[in-house]
Protein backbone atom coordinates (compact mmCIF):
# COMPACT_ATOMS: atom_id res chain seq x y z
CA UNK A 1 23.54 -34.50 -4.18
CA UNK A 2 24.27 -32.23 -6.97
CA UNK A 3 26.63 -29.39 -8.43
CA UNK A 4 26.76 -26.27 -6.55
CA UNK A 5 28.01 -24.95 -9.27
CA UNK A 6 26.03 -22.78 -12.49
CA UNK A 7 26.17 -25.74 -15.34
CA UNK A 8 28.94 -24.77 -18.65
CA UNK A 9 32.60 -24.48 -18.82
CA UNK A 10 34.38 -22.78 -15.86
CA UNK A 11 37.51 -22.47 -13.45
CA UNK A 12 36.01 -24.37 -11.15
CA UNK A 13 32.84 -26.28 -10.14
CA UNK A 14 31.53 -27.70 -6.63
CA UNK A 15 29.88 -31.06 -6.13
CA UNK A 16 27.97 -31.06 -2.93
CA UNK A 17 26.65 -34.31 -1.09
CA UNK A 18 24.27 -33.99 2.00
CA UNK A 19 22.92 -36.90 4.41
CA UNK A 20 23.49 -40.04 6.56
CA UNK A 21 25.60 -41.55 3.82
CA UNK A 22 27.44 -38.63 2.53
CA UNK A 23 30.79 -39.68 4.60
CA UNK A 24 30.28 -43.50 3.24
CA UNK A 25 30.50 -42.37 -0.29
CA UNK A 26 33.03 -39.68 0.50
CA UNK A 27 35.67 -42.82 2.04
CA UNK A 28 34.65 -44.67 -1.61
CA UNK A 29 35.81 -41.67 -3.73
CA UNK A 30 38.24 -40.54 -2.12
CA UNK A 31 41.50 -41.83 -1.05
CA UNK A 32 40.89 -40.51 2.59
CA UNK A 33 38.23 -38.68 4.40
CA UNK A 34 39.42 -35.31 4.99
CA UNK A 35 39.70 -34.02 8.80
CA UNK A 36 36.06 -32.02 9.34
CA UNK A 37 36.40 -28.21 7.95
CA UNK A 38 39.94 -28.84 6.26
CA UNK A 39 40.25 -28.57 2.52
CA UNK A 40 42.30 -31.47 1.49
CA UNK A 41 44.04 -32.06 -2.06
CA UNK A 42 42.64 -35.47 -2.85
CA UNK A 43 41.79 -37.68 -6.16
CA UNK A 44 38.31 -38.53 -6.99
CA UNK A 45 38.15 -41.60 -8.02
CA UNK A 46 35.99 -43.99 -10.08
CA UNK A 47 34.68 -47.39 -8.94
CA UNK A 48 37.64 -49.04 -10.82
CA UNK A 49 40.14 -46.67 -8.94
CA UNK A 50 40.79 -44.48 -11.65
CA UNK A 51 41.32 -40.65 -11.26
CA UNK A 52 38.61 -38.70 -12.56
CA UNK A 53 40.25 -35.31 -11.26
CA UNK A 54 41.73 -33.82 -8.76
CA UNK A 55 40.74 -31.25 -6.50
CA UNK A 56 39.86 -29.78 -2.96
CA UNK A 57 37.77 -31.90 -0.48
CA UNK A 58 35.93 -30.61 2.66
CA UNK A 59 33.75 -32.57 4.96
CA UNK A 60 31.18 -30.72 7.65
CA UNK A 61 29.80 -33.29 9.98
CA UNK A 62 26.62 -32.92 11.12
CA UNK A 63 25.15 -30.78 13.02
CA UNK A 64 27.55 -28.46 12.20
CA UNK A 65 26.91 -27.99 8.76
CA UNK A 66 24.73 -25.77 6.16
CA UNK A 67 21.91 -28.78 5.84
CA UNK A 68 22.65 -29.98 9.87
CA UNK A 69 23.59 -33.08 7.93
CA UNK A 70 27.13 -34.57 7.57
CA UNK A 71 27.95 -32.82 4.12
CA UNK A 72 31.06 -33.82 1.53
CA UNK A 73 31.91 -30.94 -0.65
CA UNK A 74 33.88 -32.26 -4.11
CA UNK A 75 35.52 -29.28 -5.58
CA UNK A 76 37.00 -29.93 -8.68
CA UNK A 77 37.80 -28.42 -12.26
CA UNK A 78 34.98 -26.74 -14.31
CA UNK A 79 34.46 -29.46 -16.97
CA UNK A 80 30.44 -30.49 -17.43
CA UNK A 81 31.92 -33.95 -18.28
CA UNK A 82 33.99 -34.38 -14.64
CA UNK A 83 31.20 -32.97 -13.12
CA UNK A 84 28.56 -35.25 -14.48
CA UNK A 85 31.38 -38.04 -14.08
CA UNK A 86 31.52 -37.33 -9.98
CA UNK A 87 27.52 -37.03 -10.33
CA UNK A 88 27.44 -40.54 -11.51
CA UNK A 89 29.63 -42.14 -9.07
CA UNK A 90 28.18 -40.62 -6.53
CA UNK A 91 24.82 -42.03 -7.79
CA UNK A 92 26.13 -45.83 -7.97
CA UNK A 93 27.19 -45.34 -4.58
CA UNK A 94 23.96 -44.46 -3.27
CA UNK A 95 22.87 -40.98 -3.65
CA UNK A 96 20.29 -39.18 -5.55
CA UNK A 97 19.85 -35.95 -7.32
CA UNK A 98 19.08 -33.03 -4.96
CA UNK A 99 15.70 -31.11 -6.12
CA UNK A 100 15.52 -27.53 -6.71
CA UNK A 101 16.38 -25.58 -3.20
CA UNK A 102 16.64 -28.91 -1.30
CA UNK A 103 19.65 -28.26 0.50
CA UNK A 104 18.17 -25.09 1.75
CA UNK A 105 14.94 -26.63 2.13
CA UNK A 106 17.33 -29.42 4.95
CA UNK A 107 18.42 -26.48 6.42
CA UNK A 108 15.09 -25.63 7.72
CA UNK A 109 14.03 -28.67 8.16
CA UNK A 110 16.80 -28.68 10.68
CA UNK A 111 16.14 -25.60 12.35
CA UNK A 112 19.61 -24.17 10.95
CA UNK A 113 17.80 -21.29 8.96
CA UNK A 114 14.12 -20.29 9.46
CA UNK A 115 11.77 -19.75 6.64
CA UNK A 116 12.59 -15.67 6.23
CA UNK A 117 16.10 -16.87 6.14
CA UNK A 118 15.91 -19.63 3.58
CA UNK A 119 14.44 -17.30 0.97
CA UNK A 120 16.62 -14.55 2.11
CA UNK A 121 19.14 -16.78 0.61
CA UNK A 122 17.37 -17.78 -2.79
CA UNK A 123 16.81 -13.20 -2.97
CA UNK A 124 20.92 -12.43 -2.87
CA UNK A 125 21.79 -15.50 -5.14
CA UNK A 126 19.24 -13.21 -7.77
CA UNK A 127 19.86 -10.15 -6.55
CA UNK A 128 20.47 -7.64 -9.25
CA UNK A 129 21.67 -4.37 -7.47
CA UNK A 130 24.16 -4.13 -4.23
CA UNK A 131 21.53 -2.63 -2.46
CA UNK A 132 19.57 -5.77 -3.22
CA UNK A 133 22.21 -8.06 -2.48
CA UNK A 134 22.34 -5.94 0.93
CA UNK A 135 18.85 -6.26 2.25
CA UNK A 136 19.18 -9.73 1.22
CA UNK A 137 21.90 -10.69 3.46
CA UNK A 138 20.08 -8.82 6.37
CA UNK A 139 17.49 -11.49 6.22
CA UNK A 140 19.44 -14.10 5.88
CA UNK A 141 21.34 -12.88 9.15
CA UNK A 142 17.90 -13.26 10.58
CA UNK A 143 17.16 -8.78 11.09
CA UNK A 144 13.72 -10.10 9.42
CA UNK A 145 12.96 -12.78 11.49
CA UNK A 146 14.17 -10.85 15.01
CA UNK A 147 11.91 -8.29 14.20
CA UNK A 148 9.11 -10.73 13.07
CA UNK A 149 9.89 -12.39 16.31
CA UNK A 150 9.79 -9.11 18.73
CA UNK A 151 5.93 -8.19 17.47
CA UNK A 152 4.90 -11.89 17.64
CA UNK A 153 6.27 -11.66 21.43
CA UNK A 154 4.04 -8.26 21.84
CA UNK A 155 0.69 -9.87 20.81
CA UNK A 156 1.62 -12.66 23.36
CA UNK A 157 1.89 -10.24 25.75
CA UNK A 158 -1.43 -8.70 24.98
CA UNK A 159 -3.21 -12.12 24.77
CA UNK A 160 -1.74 -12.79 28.29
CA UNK A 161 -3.06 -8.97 29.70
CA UNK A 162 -6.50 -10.52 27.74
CA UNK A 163 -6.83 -13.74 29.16
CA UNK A 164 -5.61 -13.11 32.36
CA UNK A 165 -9.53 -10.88 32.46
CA UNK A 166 -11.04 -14.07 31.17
CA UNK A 167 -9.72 -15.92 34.25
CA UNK A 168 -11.26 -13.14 36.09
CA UNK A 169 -14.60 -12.03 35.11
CA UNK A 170 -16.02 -10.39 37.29
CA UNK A 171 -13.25 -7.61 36.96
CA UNK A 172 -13.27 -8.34 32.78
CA UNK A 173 -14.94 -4.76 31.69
CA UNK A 174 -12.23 -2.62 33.69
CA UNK A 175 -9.63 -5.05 33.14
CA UNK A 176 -9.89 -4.14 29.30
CA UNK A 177 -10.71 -0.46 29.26
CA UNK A 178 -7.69 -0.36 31.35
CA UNK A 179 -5.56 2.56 29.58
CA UNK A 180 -2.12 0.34 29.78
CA UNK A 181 -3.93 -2.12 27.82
CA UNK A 182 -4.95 0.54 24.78
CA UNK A 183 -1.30 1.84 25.37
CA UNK A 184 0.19 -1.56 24.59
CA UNK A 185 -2.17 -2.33 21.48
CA UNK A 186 -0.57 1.56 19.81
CA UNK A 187 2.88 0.38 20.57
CA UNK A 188 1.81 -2.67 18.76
CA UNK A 189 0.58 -0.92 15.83
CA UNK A 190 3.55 1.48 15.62
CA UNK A 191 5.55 -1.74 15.34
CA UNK A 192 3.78 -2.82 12.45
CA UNK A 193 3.90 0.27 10.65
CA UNK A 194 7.80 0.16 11.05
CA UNK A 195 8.48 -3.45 9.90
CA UNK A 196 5.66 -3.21 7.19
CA UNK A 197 7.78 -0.29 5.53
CA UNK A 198 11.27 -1.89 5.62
CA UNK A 199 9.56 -4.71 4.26
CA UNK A 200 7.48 -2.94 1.48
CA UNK A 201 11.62 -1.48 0.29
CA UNK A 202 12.87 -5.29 0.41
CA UNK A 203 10.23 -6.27 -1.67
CA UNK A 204 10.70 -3.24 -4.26
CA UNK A 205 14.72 -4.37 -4.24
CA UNK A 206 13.80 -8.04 -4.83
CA UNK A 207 10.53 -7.74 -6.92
CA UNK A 208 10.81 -4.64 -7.89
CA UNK A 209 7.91 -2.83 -10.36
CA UNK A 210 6.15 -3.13 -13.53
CA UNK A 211 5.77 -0.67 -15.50
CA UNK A 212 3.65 -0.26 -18.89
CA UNK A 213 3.98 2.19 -21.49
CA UNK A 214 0.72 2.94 -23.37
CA UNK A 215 -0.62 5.54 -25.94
CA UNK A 216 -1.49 6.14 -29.17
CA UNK A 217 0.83 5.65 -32.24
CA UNK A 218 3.57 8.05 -32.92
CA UNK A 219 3.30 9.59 -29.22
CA UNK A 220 7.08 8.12 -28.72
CA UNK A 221 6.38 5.09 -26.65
CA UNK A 222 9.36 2.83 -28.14
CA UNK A 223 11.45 6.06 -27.84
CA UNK A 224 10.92 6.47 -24.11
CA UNK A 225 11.65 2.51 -23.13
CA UNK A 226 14.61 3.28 -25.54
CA UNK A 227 15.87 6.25 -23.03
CA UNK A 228 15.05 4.82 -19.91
CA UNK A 229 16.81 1.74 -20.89
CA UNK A 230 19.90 3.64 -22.14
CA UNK A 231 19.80 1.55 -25.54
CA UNK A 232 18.28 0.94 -28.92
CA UNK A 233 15.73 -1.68 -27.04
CA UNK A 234 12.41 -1.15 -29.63
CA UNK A 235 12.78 0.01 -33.38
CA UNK A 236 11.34 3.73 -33.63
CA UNK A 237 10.46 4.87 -37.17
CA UNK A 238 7.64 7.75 -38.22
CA UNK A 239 4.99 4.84 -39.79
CA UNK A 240 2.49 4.47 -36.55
CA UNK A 241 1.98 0.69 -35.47
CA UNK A 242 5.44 -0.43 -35.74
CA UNK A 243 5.54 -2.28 -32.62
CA UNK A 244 2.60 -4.54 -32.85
CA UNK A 245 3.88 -6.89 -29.61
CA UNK A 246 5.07 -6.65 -26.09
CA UNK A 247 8.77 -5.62 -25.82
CA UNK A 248 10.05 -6.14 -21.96
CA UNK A 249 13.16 -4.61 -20.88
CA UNK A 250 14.42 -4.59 -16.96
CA UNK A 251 16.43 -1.85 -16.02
CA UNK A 252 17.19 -0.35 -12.01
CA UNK A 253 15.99 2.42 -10.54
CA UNK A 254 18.88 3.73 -7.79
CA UNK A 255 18.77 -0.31 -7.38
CA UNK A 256 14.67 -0.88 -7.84
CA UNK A 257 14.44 -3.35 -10.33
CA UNK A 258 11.90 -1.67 -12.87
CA UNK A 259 10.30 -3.75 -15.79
CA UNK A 260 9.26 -2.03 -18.53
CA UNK A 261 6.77 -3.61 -21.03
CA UNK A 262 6.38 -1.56 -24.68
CA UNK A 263 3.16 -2.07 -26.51
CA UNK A 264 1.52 -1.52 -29.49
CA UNK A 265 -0.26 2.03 -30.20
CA UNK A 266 -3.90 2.04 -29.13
CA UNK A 267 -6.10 2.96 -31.82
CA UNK A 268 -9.12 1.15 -34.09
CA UNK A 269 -7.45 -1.18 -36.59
CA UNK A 270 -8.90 -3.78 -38.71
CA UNK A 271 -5.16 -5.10 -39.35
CA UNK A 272 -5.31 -8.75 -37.54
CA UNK A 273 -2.27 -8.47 -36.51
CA UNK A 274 -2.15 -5.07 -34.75
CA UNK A 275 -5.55 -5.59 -33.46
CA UNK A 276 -3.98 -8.78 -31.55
CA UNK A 277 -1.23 -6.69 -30.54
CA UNK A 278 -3.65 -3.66 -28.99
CA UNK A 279 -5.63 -6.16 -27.28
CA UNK A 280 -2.17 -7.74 -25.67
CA UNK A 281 -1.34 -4.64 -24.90
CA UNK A 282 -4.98 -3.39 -23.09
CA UNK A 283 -4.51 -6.83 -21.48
CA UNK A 284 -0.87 -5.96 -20.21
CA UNK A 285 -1.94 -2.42 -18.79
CA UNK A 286 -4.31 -4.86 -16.38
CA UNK A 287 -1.39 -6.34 -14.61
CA UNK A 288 0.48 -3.18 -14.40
CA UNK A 289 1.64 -1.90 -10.99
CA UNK A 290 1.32 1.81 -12.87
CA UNK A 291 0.78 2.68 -16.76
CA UNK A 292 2.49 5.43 -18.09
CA UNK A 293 0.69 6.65 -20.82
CA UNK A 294 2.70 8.74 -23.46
CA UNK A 295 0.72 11.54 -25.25
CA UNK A 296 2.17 14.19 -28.15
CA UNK A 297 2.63 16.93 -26.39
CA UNK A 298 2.00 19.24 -29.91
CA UNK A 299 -1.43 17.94 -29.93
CA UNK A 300 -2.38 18.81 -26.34
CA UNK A 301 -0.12 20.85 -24.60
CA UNK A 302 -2.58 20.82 -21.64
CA UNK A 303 -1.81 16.92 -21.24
CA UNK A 304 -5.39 16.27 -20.43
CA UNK A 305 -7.95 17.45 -22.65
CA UNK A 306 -6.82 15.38 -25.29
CA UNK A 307 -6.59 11.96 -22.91
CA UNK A 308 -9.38 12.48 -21.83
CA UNK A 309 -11.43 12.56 -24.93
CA UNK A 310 -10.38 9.99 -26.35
CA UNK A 311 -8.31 7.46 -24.46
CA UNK A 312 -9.36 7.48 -20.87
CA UNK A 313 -11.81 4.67 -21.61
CA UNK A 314 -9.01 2.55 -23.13
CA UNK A 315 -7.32 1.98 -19.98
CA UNK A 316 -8.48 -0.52 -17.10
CA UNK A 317 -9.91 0.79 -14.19
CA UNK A 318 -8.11 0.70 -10.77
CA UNK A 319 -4.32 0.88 -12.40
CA UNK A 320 -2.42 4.13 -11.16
CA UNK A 321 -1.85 5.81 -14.73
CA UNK A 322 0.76 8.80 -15.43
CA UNK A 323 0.51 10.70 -18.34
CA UNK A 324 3.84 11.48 -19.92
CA UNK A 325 3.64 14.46 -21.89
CA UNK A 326 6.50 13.66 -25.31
CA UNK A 327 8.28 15.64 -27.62
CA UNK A 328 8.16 18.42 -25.49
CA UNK A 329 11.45 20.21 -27.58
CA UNK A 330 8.97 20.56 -30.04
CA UNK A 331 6.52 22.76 -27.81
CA UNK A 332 8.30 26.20 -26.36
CA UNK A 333 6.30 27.37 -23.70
CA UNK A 334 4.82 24.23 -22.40
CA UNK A 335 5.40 23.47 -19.20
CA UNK A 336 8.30 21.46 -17.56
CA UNK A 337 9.21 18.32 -15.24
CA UNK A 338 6.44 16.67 -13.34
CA UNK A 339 3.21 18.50 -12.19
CA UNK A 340 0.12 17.35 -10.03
CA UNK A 341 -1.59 20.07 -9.26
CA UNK A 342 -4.77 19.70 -11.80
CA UNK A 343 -7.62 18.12 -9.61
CA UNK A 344 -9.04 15.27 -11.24
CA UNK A 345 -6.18 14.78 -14.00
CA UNK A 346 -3.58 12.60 -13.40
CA UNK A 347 0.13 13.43 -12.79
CA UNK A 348 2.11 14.43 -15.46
CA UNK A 349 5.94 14.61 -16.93
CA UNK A 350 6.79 16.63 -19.66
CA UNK A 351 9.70 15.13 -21.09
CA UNK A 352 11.53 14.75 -24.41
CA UNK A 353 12.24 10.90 -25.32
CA UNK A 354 14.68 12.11 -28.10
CA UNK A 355 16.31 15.13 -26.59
CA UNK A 356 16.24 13.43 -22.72
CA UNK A 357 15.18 16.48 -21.00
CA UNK A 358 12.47 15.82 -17.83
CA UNK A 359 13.47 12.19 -17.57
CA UNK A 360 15.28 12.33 -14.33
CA UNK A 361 11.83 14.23 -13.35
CA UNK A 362 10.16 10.98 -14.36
CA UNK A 363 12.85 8.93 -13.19
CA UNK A 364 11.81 10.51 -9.88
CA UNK A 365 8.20 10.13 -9.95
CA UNK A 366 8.44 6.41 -10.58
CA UNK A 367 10.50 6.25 -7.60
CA UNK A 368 7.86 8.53 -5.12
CA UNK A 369 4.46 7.25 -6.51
CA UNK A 370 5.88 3.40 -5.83
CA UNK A 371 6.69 4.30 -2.08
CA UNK A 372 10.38 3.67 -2.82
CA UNK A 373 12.78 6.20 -0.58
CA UNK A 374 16.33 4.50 -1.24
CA UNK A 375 16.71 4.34 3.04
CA UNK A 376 18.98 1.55 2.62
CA UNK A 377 20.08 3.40 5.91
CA UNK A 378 17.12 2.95 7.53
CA UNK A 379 17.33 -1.22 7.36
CA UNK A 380 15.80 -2.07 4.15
CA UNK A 381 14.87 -6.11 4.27
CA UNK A 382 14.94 -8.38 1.39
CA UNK A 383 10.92 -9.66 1.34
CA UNK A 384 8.22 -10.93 -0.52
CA UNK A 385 4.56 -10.63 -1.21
CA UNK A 386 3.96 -13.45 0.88
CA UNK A 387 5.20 -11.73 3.63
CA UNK A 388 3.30 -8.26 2.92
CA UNK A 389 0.51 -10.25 2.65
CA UNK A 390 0.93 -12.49 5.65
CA UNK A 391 1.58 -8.87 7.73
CA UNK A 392 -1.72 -7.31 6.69
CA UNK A 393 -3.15 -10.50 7.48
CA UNK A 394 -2.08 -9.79 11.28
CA UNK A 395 -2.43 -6.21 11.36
CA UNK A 396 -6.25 -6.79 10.23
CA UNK A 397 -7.08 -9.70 13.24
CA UNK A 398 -5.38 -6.84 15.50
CA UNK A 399 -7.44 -4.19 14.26
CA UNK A 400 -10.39 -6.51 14.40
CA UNK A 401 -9.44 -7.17 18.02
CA UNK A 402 -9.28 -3.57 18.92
CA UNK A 403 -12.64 -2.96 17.64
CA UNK A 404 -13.92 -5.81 19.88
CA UNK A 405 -12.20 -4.25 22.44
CA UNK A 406 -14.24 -1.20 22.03
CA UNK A 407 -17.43 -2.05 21.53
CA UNK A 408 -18.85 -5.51 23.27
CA UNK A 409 -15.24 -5.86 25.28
CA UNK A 410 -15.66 -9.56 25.14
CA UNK A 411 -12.37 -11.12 25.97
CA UNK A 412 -12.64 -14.19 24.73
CA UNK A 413 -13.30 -12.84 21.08
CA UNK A 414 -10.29 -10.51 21.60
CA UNK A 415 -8.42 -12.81 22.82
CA UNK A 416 -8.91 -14.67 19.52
CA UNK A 417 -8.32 -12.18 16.86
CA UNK A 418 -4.77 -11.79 18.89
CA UNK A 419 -4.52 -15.27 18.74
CA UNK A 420 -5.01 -14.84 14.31
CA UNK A 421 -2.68 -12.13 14.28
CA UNK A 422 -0.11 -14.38 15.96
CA UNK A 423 -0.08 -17.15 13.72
CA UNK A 424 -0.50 -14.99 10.52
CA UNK A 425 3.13 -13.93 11.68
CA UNK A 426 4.01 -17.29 12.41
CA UNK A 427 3.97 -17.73 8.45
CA UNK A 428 6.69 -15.66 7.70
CA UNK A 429 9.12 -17.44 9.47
CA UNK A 430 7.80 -20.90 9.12
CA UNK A 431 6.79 -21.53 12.47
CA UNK A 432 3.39 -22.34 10.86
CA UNK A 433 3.63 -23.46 7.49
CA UNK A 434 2.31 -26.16 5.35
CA UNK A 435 4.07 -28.75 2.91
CA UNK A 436 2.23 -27.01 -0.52
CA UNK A 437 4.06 -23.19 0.89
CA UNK A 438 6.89 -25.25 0.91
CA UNK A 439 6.91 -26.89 -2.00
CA UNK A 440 5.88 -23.35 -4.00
CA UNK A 441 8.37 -21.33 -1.98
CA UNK A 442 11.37 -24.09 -2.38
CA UNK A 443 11.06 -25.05 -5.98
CA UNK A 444 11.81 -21.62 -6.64
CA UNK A 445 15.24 -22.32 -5.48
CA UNK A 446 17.96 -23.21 -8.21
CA UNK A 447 19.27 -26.83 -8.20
CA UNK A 448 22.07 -27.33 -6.00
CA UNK A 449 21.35 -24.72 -3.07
């Protein structure tokens, strides 16, 4: 058991009970059980018989029932003390505090939601955008899982067209250079692709980016997480190596979470305390998903001679970088709004931090180079990494199967890279799974759902 309910002051809060003895306590708190599904104005009780509140009482027996197990729902006013007073009756009586996602976690358990589902839920309880919110409750609905399900059911099918020339080997070789067979394994691949980008855009909506903005002092690096977060977010003054830590704001992209990180101007300092705060910040630009590195666009106008001098080495090798070209109201003539057309220099925005001009250029860019389309038309479906990583698990046993295919054509080595691909899927949904998944993927979950 345990509140439903977001802990503080509030209208009203939501005691929930789950399992075999949730009706037993339910008849000791309550004056009556309510009829199953009917919210019923009843007192709650203490074990002397004294009110502690009153409020709204709904009972869902089991199996018909979020968890599948009889549940007692204790609605009642928004008071932490009557809430932790029904929490401690309920305790004497026999129940126990719920742990983080473990109603959720019964749910599956109980084959009422699968795995895709369950976190579906946890992503539009934290969903910060509609859009969000909307993929979310497409998984939850089980779109995810269907389509999981409908390529798991086409490398069955292509392990039965497989085995099926095990069981016959004489005829094996032709059976697998059969052109149905190689016709199947492209439709197979096409549905990959498909469900691999809607669920690369759920995992931009629910994970969304992170973004680091480097350079050297002065370029206008507080300035720009200033304007892309629409508010005084860093302090910007002319004396270089004012921000000497990490400053993280989150802000949305047309509903793509983006999180910004500010750090401290990359230069040689024997100051402790900046030096700690370049080498945070070099560290930072390691874990970025892109670096956007902000140069003074009155010292090189070019956007690339300059960087490349002298701070190309700075920055860790394999992490997309943009250079963003700053103060560009203070260069007439230079060039405008985002340009890649420079072989071997990065892509670049000119923009002005202070005046806002090319930021919806950048604004853009961020948008394209992360793969993010805003198709929310297109099905968009609230995901993970685990899933991404789970699908290119499968996709790689089917390519590896393929290229059995062609070379030896041994079917019982095809037969098992299909057989790899299948239960790589099987992940997602939880048809495979193991207790640690569960217990990383579950305590994620807020107390209470």
């Amino acid at each position: 058991m345990a509140a439903a309910t977001p802990p503080g002051r509030g209208g009203v809060a939501m005691v929930r009970i789950s399992g075999a003895a949730a009706l037993e306590i339910g008849r000791q708190m309550l004056d009556e059980l309510p009829a199953p599904r009917l919210a019923t104005l009843s007192a709650f009780r203490d074990s002397g018989g004294v009110t502690i509140d009153q409020g709204l009482a709904l009972h869902f027996p089991a199996p018909n029932s979020y968890t599948g197990e009889d549940v007692l729902e204790l609605h009642c006013h928004g008071s932490p003390v009557v809430v932790e007073a029904l929490i401690a009756r309920a305790l004497a009586l026999g129940a126990r505090r719920a742990l983080p996602g473990e109603f959720t976690q019964r749910a599956f358990l109980n084959d009422k939601l699968d795995l895709a589902q369950a976190e579906a839920v946890a992503d539009l309880i934290d969903a910060g955008t509609a859009a969000a919110a909307r993929a979310a409750l497409r998984s939850m609905q089980g779109d995810f899982s269907a389509q999981v399900e409908t390529l798991t059911n086409a490398l069955a099918e292509l392990r039965a067209w497989v085995e099926a020339a095990i069981d016959f080997p004489e005829e094996e070789i032709d059976f697998l250079a059969d052109p149905a067979l190689l016709n199947r394994l492209e439709l197979v691949r096409a549905q990959f692709d498909a469900i691999a980008k809607a669920a690369r855009q759920g995992r931009l909506l629910t994970e969304g980016i992170k973004v680091v903005i480097a350079g050297p002092p002065n370029a206008g690096k507080s300035s720009l997480l200033n304007a892309l977060a629409g508010h005084d977010a860093a302090i910007v003054t002319e004396i270089p190596g004012t921000t000497r830590d990490l400053l993280r704001e989150r802000i949305h992209l047309d509903g793509m979470p983006l999180h910004l990180v500010d750090t401290a101007g990359l230069r040689d300092s024997e100051d402790r305390v900046e030096s700690e705060g370049i080498r945070r910040a070099q560290e930072e630009m390691g874990r970025a998903d892109r670096v956007l590195f902000v140069v003074d666009a009155s010292a090189d106008p070019a956007g690339w001679t300059y960087f490349a001098a002298r701070d190309h080495g700075r920055l860790p090798a394999g992490v997309p970088v943009t250079l963003v070209m700053n103060k560009n109201d203070l260069c007439p003539g230079s060039p405008t709004g985002y340009r890649d057309d420079d072989p071997g220099a990065p892509p670049r925005v000119w923009i002005s931090a202070q005046t806002g001009a090319g930021l919806d250029a950048l604004r853009w860019h961020l948008k394209q180079c992360m793969g993010f389309d805003g198709a929310e038309e297109s099905g968009v479906l609230s995901a993970r990494s685990r899933h991404l990583e789970a699908l290119a698990r499968s996709r790689r046993y089917l390519e590896a199967a393929v290229e059995q295919l062609g070379s030896v054509r041994r079917g019982e080595l095809v037969a098992e890279e299909l057989r790899s691909a299948q239960q790589a899927l099987s992940e997602i949904t939880g048809v495979y799974t193991t207790e640690d998944l569960l217990g990383r993927i579950f305590a994620s979950f807020c107390i209470g759902k």
